[in-house]
N, C-alpha and C. Protein backbone atom coordinates (compact mmCIF):
# COMPACT_ATOMS: atom_id res chain seq x y z
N UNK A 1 -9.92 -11.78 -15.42
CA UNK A 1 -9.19 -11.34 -14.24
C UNK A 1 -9.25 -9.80 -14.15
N UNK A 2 -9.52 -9.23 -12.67
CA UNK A 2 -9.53 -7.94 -12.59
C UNK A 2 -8.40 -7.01 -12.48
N UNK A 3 -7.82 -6.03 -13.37
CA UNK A 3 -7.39 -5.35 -13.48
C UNK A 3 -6.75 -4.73 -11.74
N UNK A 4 -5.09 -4.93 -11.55
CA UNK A 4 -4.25 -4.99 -10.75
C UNK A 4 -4.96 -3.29 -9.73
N UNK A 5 -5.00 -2.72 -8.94
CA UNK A 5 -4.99 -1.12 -8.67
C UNK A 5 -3.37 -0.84 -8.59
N UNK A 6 -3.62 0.43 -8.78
CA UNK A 6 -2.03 1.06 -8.51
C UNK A 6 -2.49 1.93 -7.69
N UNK A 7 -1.37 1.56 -6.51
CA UNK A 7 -1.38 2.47 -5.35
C UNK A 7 -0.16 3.31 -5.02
N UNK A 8 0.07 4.67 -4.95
CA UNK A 8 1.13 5.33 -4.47
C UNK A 8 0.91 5.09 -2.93
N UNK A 9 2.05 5.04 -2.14
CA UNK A 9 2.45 4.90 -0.90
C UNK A 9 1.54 5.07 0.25
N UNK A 10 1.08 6.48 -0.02
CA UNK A 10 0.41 7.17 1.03
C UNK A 10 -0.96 6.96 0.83
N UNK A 11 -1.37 6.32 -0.20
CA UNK A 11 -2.97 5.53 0.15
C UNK A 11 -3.29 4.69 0.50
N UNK A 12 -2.52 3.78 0.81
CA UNK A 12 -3.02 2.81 1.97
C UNK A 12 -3.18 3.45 3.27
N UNK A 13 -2.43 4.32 3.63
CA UNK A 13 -3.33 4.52 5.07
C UNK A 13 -4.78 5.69 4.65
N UNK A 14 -4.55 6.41 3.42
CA UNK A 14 -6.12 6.87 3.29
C UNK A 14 -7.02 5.93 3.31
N UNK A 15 -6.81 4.94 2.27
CA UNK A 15 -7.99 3.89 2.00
C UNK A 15 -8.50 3.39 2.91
N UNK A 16 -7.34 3.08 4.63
CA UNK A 16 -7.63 2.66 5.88
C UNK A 16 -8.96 4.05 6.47
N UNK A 17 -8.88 4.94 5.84
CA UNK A 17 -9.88 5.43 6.64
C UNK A 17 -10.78 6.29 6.01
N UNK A 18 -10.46 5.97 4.49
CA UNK A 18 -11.47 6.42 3.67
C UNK A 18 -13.23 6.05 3.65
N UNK A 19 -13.87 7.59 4.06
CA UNK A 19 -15.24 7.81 4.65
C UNK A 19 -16.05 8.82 3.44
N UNK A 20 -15.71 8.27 1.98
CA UNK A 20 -16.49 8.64 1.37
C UNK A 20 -16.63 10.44 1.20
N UNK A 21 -15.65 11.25 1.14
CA UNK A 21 -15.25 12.30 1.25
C UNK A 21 -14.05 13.00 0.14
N UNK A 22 -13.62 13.54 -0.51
CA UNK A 22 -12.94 14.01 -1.20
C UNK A 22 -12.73 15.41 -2.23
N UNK A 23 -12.31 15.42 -3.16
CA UNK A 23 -11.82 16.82 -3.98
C UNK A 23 -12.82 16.79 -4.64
N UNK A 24 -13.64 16.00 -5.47
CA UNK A 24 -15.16 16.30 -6.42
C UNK A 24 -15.48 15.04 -6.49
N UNK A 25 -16.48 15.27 -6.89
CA UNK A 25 -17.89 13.80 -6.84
C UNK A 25 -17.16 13.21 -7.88
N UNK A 26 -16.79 13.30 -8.70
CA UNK A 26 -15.81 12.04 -9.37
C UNK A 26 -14.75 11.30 -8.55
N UNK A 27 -14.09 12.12 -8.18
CA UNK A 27 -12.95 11.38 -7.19
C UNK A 27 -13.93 10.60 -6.10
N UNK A 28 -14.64 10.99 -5.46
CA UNK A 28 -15.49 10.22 -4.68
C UNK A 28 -15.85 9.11 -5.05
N UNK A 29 -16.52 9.29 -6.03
CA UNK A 29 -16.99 7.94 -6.70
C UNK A 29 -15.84 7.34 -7.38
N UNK A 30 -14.70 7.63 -7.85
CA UNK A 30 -13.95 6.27 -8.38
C UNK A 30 -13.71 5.85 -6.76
N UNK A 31 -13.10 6.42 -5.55
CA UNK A 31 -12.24 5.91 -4.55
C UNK A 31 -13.49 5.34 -4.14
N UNK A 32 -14.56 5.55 -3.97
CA UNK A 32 -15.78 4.45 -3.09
C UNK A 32 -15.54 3.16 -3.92
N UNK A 33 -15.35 2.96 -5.55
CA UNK A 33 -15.05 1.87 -6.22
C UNK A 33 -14.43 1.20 -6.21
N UNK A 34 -13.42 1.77 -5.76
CA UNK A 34 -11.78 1.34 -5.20
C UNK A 34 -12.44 0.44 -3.92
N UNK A 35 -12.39 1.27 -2.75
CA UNK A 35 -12.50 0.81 -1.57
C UNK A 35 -13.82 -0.35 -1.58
N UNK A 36 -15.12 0.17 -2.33
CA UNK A 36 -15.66 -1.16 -2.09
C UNK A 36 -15.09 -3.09 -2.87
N UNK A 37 -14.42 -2.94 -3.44
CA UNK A 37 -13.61 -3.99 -4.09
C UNK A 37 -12.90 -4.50 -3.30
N UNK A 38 -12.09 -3.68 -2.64
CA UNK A 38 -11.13 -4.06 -1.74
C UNK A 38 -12.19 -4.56 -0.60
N UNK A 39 -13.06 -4.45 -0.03
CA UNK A 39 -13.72 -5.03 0.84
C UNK A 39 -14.22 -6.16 0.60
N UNK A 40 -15.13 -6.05 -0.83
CA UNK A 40 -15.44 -7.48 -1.30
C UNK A 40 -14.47 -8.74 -1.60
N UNK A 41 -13.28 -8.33 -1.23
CA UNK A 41 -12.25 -8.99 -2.12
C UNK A 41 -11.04 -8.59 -1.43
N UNK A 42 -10.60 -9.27 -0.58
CA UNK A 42 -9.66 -8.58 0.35
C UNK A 42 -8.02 -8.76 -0.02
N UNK A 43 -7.99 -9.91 -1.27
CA UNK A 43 -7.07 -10.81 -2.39
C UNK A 43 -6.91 -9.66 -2.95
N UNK A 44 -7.64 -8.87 -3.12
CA UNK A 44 -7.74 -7.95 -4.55
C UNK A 44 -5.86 -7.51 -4.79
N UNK A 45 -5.19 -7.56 -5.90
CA UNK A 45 -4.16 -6.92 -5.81
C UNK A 45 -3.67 -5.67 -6.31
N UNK A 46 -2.51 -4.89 -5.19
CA UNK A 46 -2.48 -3.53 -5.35
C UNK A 46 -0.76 -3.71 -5.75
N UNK A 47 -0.61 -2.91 -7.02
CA UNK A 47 0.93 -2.57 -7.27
C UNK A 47 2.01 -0.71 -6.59
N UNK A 48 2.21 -1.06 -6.03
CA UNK A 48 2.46 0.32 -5.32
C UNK A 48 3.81 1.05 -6.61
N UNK A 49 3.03 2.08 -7.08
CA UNK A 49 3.69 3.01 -7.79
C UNK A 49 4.14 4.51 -7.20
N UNK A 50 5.25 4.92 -8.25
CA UNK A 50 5.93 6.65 -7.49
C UNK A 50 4.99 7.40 -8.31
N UNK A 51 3.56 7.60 -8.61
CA UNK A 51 3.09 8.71 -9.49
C UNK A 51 1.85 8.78 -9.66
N UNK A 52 0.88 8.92 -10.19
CA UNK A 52 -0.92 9.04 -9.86
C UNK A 52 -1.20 7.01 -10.15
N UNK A 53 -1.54 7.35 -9.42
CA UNK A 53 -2.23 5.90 -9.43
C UNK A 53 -3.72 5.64 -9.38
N UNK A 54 -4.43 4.69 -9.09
CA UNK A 54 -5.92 4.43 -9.84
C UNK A 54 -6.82 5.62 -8.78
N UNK A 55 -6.31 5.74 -7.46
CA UNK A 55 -7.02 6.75 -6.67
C UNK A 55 -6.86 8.22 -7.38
N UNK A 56 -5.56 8.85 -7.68
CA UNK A 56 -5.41 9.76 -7.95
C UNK A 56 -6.09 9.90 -9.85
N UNK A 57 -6.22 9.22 -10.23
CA UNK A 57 -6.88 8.96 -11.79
C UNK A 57 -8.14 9.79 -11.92
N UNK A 58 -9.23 10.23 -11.17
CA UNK A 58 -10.07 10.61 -11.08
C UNK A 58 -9.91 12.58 -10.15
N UNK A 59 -8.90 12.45 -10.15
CA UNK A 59 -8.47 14.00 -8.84
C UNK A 59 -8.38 15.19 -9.86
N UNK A 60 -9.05 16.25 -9.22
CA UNK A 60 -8.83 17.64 -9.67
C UNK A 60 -7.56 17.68 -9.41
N UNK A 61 -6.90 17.70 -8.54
CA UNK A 61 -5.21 18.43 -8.56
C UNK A 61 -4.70 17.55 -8.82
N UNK A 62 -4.58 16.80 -10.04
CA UNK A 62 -3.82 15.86 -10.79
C UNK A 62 -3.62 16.94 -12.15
N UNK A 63 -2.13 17.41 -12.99
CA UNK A 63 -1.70 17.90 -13.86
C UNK A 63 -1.22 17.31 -14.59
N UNK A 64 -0.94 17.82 -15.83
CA UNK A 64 -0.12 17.44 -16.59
C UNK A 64 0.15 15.71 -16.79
N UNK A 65 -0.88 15.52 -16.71
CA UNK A 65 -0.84 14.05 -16.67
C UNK A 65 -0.82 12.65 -15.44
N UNK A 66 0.31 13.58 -14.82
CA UNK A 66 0.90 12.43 -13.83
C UNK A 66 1.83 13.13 -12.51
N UNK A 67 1.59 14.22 -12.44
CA UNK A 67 1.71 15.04 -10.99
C UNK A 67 0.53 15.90 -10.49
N UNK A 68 0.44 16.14 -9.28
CA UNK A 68 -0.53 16.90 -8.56
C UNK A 68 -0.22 18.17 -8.25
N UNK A 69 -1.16 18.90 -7.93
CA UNK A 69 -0.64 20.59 -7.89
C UNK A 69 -0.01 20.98 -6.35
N UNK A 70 0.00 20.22 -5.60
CA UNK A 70 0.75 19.88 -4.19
C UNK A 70 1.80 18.82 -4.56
N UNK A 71 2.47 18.47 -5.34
CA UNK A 71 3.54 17.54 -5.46
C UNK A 71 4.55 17.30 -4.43
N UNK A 72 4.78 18.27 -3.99
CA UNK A 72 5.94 18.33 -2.56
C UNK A 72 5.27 17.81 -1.88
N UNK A 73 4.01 17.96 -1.55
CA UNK A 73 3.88 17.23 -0.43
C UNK A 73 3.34 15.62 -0.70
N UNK A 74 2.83 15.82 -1.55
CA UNK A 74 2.68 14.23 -1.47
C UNK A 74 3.77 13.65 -1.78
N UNK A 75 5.10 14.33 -2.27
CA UNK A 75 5.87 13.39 -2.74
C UNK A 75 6.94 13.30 -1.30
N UNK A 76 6.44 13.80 -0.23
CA UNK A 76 7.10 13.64 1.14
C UNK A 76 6.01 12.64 1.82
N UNK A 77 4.76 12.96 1.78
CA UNK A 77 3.98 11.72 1.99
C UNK A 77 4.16 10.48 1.46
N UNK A 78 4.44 10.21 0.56
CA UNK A 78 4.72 9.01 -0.45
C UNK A 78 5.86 8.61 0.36
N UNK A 79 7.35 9.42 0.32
CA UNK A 79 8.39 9.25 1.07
C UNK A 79 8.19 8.25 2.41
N UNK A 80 7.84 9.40 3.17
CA UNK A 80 7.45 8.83 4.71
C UNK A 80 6.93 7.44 4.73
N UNK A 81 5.55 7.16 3.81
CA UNK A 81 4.77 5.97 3.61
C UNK A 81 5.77 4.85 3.11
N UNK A 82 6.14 4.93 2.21
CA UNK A 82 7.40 3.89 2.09
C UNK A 82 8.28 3.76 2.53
N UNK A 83 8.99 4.31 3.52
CA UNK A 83 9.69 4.22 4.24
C UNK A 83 9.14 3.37 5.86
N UNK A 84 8.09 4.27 6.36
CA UNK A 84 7.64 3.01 7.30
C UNK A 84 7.32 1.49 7.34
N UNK A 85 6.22 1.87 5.77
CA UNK A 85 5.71 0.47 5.63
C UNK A 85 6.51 -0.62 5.03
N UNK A 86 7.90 0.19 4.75
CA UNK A 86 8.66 -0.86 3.96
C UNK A 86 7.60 -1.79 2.78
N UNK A 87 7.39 -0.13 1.96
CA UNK A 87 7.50 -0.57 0.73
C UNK A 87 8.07 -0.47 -0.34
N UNK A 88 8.08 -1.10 -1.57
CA UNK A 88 9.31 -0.93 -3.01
C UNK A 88 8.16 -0.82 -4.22
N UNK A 89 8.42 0.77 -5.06
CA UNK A 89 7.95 0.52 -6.39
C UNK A 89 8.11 -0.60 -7.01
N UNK A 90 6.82 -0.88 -7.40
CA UNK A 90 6.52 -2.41 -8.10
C UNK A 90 6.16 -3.66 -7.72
N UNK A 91 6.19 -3.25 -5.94
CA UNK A 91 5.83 -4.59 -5.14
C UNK A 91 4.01 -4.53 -5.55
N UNK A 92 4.38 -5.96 -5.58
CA UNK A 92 2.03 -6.47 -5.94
C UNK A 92 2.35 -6.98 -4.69
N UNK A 93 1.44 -6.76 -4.23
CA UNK A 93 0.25 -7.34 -3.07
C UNK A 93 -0.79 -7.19 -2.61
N UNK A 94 -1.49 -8.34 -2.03
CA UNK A 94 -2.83 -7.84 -1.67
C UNK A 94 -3.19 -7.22 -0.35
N UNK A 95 -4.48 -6.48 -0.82
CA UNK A 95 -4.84 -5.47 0.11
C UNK A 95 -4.62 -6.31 1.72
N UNK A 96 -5.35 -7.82 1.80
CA UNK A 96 -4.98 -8.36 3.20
C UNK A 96 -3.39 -8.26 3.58
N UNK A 97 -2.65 -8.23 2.70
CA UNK A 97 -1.21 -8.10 3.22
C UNK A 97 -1.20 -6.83 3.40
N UNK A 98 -1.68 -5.78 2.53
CA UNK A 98 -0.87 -4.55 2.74
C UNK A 98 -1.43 -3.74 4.17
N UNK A 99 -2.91 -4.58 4.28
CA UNK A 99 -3.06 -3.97 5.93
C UNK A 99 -2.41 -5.04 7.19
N UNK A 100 -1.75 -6.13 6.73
CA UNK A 100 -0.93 -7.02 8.05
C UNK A 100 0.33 -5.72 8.33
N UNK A 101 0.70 -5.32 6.88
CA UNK A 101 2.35 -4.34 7.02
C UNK A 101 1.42 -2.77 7.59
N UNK A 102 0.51 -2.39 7.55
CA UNK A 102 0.24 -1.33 8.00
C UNK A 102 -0.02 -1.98 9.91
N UNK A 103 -0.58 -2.77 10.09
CA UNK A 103 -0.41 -3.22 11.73
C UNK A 103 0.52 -3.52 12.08
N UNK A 104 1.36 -4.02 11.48
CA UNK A 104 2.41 -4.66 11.62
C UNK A 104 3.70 -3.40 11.94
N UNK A 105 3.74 -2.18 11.25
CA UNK A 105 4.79 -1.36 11.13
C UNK A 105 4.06 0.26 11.08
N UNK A 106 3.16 0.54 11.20
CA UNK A 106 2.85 1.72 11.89
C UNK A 106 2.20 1.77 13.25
N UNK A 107 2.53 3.11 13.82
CA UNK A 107 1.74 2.85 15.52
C UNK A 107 0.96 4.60 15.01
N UNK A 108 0.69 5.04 15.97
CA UNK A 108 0.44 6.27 16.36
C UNK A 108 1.12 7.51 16.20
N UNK A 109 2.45 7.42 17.14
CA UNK A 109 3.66 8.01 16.26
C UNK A 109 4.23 8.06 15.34
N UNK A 110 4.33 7.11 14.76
CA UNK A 110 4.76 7.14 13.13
C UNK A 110 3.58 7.80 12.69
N UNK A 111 2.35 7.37 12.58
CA UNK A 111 1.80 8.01 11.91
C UNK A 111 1.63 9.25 12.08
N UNK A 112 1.69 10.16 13.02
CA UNK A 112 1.64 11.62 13.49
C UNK A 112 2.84 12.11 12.36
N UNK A 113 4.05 11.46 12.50
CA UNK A 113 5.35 11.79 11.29
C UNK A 113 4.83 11.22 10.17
N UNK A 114 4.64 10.31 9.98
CA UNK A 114 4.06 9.95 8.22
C UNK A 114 3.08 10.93 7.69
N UNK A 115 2.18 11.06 8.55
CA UNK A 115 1.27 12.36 7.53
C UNK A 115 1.11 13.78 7.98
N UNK A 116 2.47 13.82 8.49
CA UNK A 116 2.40 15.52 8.84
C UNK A 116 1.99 16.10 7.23
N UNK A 117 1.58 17.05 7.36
CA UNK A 117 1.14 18.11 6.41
C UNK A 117 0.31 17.59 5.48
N UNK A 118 -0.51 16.23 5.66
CA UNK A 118 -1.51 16.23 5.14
C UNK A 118 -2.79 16.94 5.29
N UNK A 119 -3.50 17.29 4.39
CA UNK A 119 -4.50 18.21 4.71
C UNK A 119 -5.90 17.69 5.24
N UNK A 120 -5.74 16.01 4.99
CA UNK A 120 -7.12 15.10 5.88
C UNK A 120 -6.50 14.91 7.41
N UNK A 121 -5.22 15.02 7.67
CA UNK A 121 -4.93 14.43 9.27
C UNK A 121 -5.65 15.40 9.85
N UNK A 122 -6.15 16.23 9.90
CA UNK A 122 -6.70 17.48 11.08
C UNK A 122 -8.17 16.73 11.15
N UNK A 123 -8.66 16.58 10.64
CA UNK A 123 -10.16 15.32 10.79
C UNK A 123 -10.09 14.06 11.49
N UNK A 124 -9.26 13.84 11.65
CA UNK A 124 -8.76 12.86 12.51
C UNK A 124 -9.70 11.24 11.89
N UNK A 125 -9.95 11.21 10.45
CA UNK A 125 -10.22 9.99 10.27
C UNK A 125 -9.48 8.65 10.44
N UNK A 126 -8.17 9.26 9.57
CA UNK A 126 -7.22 8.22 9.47
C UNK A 126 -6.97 7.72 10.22
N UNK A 127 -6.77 8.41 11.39
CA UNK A 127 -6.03 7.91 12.67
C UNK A 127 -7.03 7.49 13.55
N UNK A 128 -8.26 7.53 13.20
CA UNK A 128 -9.25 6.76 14.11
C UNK A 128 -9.48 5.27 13.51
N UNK A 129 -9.25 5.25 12.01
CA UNK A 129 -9.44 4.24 12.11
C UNK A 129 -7.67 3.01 11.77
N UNK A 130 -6.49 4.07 12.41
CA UNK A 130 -5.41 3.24 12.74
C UNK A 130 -5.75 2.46 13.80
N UNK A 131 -6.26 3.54 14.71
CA UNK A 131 -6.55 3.02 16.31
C UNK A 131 -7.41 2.11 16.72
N UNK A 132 -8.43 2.17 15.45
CA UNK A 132 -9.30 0.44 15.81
C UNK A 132 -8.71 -0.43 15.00
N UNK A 133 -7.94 -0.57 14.20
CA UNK A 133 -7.37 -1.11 13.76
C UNK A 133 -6.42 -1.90 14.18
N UNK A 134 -5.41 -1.08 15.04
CA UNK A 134 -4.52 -1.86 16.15
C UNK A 134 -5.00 -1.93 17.38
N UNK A 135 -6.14 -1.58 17.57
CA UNK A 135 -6.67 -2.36 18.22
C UNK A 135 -7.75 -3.88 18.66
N UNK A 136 -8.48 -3.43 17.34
CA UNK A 136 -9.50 -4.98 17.12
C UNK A 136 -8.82 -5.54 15.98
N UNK A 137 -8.01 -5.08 15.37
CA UNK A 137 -6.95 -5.76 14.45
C UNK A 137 -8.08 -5.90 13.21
N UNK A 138 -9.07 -5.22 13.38
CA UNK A 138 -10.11 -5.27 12.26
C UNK A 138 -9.93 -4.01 11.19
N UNK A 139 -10.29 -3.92 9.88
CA UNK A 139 -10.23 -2.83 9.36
C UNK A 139 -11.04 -2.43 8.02
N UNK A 140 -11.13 -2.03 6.79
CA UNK A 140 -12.09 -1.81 5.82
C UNK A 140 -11.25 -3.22 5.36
């Protein structure tokens, strides 16, 4: 059996629009690993944690173990993200559920407030691929 991912809050909507881009070619390549699993395998299950999780495992601005050198903000991103998606440290589920609760409970506006001061929202990935998302209800 494959090994659970741990997801902090605010990567499910990256992973929704994760385009193979990131902080160094390591991080790239674990999150393409990530994300292609989750495609092959849409069951795959994710445990949503408050602290680096399997995306952040591979990140230059990961310190001291288990915080990032922007902590405020992700830890207001994280905030926001669990709070919309109504999620709880320690909930497992799978990636097909965790994108029914991302259609299900983010729109456009929320998301404009969920990832203020992220430093990918100005690329406008994420949110392009919210928008086909709620719209063809299709997604990675």
């Amino acid at each position: 059996m494959e090994e659970i991912i741990k997801f902090r809050p605010h990567h499910f909507l990256c992973t929704l629009g994760f385009q193979g881009h990131g902080y160094s070619l390591g991080f790239v390549k674990n999150y393409k690993k990530i994300v292609q699993r989750l495609i092959s395998d849409e069951n795959t299950l994710i445990e949503v944690v408050g602290n680096i999780d399997s995306i952040c495992f591979a990140c230059p601005n990961k310190v001291n173990g288990n915080l990032c050198t922007t902590q405020g903000k992700i830890t207001k991103l994280d905030s926001r993200h669990q709070q919309i998606l109504g999620l709880k440290i320690g909930e497992i589920l799978s990636w097909k559920e965790a994108k029914v609760k991302i259609k299900k409970y983010m729109t456009i506006q929320k998301f404009d407030y969920t990832c203020d001061g992220c430093s990918w929202k100005e690329y406008g990935i994420c949110q392009k691929a919210l928008e086909n998302m709620l719209k063809e209800g299709e997604s990675i």
